[in-house]
N, C-alpha and C. Protein backbone atom coordinates (compact mmCIF):
# COMPACT_ATOMS: atom_id res chain seq x y z
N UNK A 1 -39.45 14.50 -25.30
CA UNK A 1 -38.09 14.98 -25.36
C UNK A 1 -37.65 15.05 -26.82
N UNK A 2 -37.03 16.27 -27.10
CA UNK A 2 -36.61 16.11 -28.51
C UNK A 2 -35.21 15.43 -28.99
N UNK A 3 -34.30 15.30 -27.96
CA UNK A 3 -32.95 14.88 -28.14
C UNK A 3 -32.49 13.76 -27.41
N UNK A 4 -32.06 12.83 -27.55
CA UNK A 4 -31.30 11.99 -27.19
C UNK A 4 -29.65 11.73 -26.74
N UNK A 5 -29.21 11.42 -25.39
CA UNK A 5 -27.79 11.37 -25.71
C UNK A 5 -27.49 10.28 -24.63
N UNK A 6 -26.67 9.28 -24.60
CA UNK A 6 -26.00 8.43 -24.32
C UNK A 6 -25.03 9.18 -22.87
N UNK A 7 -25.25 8.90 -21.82
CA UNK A 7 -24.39 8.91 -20.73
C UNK A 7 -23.50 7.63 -20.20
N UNK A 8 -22.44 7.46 -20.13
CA UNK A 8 -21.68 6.93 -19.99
C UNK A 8 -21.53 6.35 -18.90
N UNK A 9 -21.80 5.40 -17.87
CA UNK A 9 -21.15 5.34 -16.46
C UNK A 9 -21.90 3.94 -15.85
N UNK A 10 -21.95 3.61 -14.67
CA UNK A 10 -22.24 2.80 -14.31
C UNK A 10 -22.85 2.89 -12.65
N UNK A 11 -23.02 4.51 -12.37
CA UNK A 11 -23.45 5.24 -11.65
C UNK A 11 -24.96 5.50 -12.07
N UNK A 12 -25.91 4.56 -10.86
CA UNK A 12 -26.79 5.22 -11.22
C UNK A 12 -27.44 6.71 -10.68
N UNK A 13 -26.88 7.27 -9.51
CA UNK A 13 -26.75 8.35 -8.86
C UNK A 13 -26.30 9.55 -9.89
N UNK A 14 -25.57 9.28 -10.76
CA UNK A 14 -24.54 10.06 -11.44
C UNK A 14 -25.77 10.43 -12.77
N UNK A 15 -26.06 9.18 -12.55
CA UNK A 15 -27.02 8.67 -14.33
C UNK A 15 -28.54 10.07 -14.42
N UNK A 16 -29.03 9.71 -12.60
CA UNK A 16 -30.46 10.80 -12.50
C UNK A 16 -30.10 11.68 -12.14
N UNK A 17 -28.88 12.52 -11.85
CA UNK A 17 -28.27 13.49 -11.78
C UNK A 17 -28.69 14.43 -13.10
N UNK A 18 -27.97 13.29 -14.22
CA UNK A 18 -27.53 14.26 -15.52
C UNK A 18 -29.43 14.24 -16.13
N UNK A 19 -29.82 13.22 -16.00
CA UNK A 19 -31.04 13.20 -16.49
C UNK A 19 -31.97 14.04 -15.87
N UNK A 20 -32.09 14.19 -14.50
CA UNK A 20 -32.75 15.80 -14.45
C UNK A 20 -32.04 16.79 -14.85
N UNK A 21 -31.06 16.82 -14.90
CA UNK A 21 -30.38 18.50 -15.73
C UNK A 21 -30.94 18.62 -16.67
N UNK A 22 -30.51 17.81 -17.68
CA UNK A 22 -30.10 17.56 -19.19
C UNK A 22 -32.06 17.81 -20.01
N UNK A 23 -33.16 17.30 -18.93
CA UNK A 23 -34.54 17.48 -19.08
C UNK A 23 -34.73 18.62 -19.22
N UNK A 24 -34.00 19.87 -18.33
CA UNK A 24 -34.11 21.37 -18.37
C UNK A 24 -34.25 21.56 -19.54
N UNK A 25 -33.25 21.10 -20.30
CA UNK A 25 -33.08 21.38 -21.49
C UNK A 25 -33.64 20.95 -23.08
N UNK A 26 -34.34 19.84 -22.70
CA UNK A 26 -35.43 18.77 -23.41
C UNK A 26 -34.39 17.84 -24.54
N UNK A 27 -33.43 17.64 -23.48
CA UNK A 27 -32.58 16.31 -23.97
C UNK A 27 -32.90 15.00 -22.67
N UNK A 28 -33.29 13.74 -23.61
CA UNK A 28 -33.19 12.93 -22.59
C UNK A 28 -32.20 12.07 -22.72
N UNK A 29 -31.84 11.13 -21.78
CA UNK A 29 -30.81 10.85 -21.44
C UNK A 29 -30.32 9.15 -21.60
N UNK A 30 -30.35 8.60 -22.28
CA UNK A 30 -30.44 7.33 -21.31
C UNK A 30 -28.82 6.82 -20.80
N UNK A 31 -29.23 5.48 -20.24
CA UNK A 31 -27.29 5.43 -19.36
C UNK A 31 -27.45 4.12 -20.21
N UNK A 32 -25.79 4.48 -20.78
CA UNK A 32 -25.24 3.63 -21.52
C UNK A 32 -23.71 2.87 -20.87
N UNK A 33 -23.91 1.43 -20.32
CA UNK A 33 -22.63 0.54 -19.86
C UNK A 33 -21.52 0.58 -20.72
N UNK A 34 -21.11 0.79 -20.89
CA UNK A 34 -19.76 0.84 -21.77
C UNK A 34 -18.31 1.22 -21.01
N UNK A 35 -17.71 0.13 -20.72
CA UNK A 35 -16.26 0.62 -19.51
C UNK A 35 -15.40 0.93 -20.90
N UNK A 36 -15.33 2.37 -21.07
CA UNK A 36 -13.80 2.75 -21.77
C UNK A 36 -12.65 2.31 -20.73
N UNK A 37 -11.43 2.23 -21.49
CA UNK A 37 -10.59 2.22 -20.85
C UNK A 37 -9.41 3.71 -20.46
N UNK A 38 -9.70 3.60 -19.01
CA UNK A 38 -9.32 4.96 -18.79
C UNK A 38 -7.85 5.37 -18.41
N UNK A 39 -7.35 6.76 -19.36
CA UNK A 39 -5.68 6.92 -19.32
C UNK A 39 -5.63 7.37 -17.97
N UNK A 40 -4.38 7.31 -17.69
CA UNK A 40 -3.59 8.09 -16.42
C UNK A 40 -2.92 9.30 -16.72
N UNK A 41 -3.66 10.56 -16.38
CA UNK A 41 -3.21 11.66 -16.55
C UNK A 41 -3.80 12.84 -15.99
N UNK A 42 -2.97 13.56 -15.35
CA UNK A 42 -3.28 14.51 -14.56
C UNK A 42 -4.24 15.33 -14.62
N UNK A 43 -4.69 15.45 -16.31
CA UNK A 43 -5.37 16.23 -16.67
C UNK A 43 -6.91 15.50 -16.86
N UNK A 44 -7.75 16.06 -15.85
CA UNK A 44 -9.20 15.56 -15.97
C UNK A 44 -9.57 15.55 -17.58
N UNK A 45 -10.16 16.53 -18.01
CA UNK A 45 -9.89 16.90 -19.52
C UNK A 45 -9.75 15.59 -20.21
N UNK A 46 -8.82 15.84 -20.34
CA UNK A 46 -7.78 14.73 -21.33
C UNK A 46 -8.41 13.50 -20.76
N UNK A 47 -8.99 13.05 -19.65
CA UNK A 47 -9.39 11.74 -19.14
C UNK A 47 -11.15 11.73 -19.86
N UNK A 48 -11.58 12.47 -19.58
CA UNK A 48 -12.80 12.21 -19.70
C UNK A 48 -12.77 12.68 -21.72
N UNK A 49 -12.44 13.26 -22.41
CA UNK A 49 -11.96 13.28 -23.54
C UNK A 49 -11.90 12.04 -24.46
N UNK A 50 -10.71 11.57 -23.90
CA UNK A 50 -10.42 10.15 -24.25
C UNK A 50 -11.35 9.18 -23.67
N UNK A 51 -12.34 8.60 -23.01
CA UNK A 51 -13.22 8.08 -22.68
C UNK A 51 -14.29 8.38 -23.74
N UNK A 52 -14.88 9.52 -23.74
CA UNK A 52 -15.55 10.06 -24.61
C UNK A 52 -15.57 9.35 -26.07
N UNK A 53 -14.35 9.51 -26.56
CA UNK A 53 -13.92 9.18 -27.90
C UNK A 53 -13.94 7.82 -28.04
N UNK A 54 -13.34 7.10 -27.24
CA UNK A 54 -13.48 5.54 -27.00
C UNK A 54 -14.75 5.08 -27.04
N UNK A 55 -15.93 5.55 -26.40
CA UNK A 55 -16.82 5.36 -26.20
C UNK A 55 -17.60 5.13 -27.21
N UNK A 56 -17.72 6.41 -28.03
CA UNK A 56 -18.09 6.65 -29.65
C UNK A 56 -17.86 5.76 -30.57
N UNK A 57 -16.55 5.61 -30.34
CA UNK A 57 -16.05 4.52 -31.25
C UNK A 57 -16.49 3.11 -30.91
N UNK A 58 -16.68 2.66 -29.85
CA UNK A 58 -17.42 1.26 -29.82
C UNK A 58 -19.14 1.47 -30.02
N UNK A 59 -19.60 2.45 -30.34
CA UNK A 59 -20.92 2.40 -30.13
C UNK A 59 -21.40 3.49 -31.14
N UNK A 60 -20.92 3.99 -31.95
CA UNK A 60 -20.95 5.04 -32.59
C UNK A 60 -22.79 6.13 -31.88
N UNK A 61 -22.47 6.03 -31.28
CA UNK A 61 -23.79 6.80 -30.57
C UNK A 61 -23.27 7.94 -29.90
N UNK A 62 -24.16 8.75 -29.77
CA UNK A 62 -24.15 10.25 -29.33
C UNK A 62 -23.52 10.31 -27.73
N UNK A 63 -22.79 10.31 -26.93
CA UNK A 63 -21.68 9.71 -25.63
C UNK A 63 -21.54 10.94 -24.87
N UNK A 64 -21.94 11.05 -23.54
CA UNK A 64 -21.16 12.25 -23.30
C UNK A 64 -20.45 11.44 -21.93
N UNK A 65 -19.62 11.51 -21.19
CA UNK A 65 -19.07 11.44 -19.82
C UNK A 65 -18.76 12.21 -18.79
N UNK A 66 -18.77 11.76 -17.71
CA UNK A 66 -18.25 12.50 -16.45
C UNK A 66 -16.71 12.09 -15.80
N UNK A 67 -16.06 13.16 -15.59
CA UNK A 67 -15.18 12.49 -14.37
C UNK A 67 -14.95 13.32 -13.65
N UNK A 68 -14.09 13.23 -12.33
CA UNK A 68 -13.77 14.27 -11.19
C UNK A 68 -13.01 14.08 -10.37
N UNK A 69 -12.31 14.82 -9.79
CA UNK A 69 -11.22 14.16 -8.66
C UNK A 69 -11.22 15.10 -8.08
N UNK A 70 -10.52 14.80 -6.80
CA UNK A 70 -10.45 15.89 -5.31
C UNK A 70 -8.91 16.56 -5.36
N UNK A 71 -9.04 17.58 -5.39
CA UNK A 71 -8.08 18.52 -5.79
C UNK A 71 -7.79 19.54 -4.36
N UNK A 72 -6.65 18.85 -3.50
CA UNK A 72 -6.50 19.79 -1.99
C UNK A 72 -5.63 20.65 -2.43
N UNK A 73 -5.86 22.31 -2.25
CA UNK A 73 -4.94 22.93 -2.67
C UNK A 73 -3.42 23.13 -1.57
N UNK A 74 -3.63 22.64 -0.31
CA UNK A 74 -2.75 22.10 0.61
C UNK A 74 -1.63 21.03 0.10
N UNK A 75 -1.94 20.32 -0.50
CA UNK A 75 -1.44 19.08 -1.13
C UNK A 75 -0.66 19.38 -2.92
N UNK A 76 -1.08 20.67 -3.44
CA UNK A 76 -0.65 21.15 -4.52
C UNK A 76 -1.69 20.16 -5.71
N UNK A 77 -2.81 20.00 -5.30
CA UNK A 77 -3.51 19.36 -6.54
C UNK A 77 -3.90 17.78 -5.99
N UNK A 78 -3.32 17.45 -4.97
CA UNK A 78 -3.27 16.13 -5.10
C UNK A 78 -4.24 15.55 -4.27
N UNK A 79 -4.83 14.45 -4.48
CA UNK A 79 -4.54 13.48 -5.29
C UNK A 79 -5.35 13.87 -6.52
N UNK A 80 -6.44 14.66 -7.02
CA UNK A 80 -6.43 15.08 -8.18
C UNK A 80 -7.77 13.65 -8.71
N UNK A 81 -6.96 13.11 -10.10
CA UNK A 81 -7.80 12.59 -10.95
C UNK A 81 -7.08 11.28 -10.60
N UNK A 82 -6.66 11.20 -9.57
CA UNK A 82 -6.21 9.72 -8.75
C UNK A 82 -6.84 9.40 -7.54
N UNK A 83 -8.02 10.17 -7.24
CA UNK A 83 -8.60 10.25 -5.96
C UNK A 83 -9.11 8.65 -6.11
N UNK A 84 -9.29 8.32 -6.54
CA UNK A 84 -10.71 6.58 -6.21
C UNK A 84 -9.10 5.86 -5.81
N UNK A 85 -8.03 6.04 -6.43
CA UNK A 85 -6.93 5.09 -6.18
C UNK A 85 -6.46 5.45 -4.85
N UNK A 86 -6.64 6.74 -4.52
CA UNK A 86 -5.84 7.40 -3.37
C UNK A 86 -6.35 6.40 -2.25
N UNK A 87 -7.92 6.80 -2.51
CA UNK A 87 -9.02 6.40 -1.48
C UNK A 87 -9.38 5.11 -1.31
N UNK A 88 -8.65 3.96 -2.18
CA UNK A 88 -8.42 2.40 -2.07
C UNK A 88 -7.52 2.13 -1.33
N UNK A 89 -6.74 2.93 -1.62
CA UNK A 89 -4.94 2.69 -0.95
C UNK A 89 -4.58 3.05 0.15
N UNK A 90 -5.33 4.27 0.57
CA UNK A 90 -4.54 5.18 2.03
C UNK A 90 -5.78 5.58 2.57
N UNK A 91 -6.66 5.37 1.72
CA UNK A 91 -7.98 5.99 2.24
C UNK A 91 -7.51 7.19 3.12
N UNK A 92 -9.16 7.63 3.37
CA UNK A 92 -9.50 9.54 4.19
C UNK A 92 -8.06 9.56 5.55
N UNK A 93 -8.03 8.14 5.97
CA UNK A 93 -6.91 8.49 7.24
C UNK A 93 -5.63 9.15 6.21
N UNK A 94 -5.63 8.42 5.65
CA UNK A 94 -3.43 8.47 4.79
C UNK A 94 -3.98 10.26 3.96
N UNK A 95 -5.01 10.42 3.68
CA UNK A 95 -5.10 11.70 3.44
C UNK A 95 -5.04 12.77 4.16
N UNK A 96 -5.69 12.74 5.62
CA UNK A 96 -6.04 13.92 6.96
C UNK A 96 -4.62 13.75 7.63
N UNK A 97 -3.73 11.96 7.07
CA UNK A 97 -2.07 12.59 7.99
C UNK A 97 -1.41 13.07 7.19
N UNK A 98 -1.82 13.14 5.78
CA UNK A 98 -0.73 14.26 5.03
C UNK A 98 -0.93 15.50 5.44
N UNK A 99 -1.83 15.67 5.53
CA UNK A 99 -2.19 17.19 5.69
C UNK A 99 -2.17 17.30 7.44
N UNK A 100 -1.86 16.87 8.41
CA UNK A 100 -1.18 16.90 9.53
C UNK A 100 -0.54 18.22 9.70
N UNK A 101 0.40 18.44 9.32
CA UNK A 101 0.97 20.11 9.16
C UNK A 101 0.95 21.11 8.31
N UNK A 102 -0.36 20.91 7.62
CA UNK A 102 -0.81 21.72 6.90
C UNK A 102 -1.94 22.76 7.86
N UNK A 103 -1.95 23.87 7.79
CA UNK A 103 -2.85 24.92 8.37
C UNK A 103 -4.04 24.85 7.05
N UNK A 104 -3.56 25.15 6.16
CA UNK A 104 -4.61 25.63 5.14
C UNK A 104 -5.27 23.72 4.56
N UNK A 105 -6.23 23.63 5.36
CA UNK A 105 -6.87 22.27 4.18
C UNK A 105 -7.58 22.08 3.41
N UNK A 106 -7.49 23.32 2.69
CA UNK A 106 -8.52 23.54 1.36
C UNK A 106 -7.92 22.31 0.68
């Protein structure tokens, strides 16, 4: 492999995910523990961004990250980049009764 880069997470599912992609490309990968501390904000972007940067900065090494959230367009976005909290709190039931009178459950 000619390149090296630091993945971020604590997923190892997530970890051989990126590491077969990232091989396509003859970057390898290794998974790097490092819990940034992560903002609250709507904007995925801006979350995984700031992780990113945090990351760098404790480790000055090459960092990339993931994040993702479930985005119902029934719900107008929501719960979004709050999904792991949604899904602690109200879990899949408190989600399928919001959407109760919703037709569309994209």
């Amino acid at each position: 492999m000619g390149r090296l880069i630091f993945f971020v997470t604590n997923n190892i599912h997530k970890f051989n995910e990126a590491r077969r992609v990232l091989a396509q490309y003859n970057i390898a990968v290794a998974m790097l523990r490092v819990k940034p501390s992560e903002i609250q904000d709507d904007n995925i972007e801006k979350i995984a961004k700031s992780s990113a940067i945090e990351a760098y900065q404790k480790t000055k090494l090459p960092v990339i990250v993931e994040d993702a959230g479930l985005f119902i367009d029934a719900l107008k976005g929501f719960p979004g980049p709050y999904s792991s909290y949604v899904y602690r709190t109200i879990g899949k039931e408190g989600i399928l009764k919001l959407l109760e009178e919703s037709e569309n459950r994209k």
